[in-house]
Protein backbone atom coordinates (compact mmCIF):
# COMPACT_ATOMS: atom_id res chain seq x y z
CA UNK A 1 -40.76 -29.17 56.07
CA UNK A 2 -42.26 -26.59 53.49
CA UNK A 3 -39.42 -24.27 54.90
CA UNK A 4 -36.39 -26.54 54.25
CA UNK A 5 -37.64 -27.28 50.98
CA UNK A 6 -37.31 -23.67 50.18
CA UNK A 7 -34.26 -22.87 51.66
CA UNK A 8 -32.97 -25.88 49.80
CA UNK A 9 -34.33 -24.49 46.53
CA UNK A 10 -32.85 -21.38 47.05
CA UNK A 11 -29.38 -22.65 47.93
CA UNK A 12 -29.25 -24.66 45.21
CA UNK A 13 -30.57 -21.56 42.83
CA UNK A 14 -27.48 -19.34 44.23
CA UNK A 15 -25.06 -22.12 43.42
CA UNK A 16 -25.89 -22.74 39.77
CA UNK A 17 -26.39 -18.40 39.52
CA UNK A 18 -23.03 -18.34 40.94
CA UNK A 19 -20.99 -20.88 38.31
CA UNK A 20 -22.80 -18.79 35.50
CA UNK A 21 -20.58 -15.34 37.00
CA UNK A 22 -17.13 -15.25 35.15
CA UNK A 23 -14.24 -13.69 37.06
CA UNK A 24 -11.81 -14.03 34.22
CA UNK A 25 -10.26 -11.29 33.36
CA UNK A 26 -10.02 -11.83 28.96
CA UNK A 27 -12.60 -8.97 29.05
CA UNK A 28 -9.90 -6.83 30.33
CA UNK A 29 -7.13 -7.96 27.35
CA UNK A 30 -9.34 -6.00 24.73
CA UNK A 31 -7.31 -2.45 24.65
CA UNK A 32 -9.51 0.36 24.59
CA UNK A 33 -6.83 2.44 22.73
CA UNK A 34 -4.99 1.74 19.66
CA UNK A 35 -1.51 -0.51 19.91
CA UNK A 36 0.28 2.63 19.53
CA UNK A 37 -1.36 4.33 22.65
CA UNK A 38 -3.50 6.62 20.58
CA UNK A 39 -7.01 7.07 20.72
CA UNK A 40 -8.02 10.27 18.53
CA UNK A 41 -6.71 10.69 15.07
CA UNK A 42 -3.96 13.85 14.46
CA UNK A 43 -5.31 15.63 11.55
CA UNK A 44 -2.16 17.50 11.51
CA UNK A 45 0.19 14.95 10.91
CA UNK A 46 -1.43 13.12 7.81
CA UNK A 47 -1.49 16.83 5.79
CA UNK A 48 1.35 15.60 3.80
CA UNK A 49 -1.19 13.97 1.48
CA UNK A 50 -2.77 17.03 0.32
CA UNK A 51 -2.19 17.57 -3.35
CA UNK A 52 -1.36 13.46 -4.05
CA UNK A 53 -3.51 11.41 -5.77
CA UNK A 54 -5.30 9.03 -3.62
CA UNK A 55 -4.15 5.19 -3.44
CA UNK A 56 -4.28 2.48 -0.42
CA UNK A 57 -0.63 2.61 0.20
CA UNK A 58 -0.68 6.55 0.59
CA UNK A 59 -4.04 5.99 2.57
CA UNK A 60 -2.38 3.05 5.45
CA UNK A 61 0.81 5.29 5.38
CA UNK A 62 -1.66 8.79 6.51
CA UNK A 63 -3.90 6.43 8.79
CA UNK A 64 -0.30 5.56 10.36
CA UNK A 65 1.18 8.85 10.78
CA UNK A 66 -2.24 10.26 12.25
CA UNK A 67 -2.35 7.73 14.57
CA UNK A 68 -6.20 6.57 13.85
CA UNK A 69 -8.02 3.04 13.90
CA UNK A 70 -9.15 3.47 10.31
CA UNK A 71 -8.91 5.82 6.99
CA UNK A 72 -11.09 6.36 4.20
CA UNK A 73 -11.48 8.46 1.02
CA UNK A 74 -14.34 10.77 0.69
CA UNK A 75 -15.36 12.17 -2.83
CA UNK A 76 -16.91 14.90 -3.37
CA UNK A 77 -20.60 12.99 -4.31
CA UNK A 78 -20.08 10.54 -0.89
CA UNK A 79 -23.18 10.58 1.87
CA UNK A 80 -21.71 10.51 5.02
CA UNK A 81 -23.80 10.29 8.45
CA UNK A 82 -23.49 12.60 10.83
CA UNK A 83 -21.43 9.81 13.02
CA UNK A 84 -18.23 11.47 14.48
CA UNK A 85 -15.58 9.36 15.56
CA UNK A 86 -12.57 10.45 16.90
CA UNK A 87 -10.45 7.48 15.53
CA UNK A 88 -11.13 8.04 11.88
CA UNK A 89 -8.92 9.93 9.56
CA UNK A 90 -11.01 11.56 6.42
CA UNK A 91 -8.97 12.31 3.53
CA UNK A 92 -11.81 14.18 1.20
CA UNK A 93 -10.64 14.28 -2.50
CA UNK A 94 -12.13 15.97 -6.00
CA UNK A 95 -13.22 14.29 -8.80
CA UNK A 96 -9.56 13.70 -10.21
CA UNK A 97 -9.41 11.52 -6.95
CA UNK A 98 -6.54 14.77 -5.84
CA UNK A 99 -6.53 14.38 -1.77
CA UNK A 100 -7.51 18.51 -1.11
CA UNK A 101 -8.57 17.99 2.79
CA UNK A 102 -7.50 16.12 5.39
CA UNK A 103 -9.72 15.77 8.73
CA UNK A 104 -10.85 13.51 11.70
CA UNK A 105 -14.31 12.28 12.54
């Protein structure tokens, strides 16, 4: 009797285990690339900005053309980390707020 009690048990463990397991596939929407099929920023093709002075439209319009998740500005007094990501487009200014380097990281 002991025995059937714990096979029961068990069964009836397994069952509820198995309606907590998700086969739906929604974690496979989430795109592991950008919309436009990119997933590193090109340096190269936001180096029109050099020598502009640094606004948000000028900064969505390089983070466009390079092709990267996200932008930002970096002064010449900003702490960065050491983080590099290969989706980020750096646009390093000087004090004027001039853009004088453009990178990825």
């Amino acid at each position: 009797m002991p025995w059937k009690l714990a096979s029961l048990g068990t069964l009836l463990a397994v069952t509820l285990l198995a309606g907590c397991s998700s086969t739906s596939t929604e974690s496979a929407k989430d795109p592991v690339a950008t919309d436009t099929g990119h997933s590193r920023c090109e340096a190269k093709a936001a180096e029109f900005t050099i020598g502009k002075k640094a606004s948000p439209e000028l900064l969505e319009q390089a983070r466009t053309r390079a092709g990267a998740q996200n932008a930002r500005f970096l002064k010449p007094d900003d702490m960065v980390t050491l983080e590099y990501r290969s989706d980020r487009l750096n646009l390093n200014t000087d004090n004027n707020l001039v853009i004088t380097r453009v990178n990825c990281g």
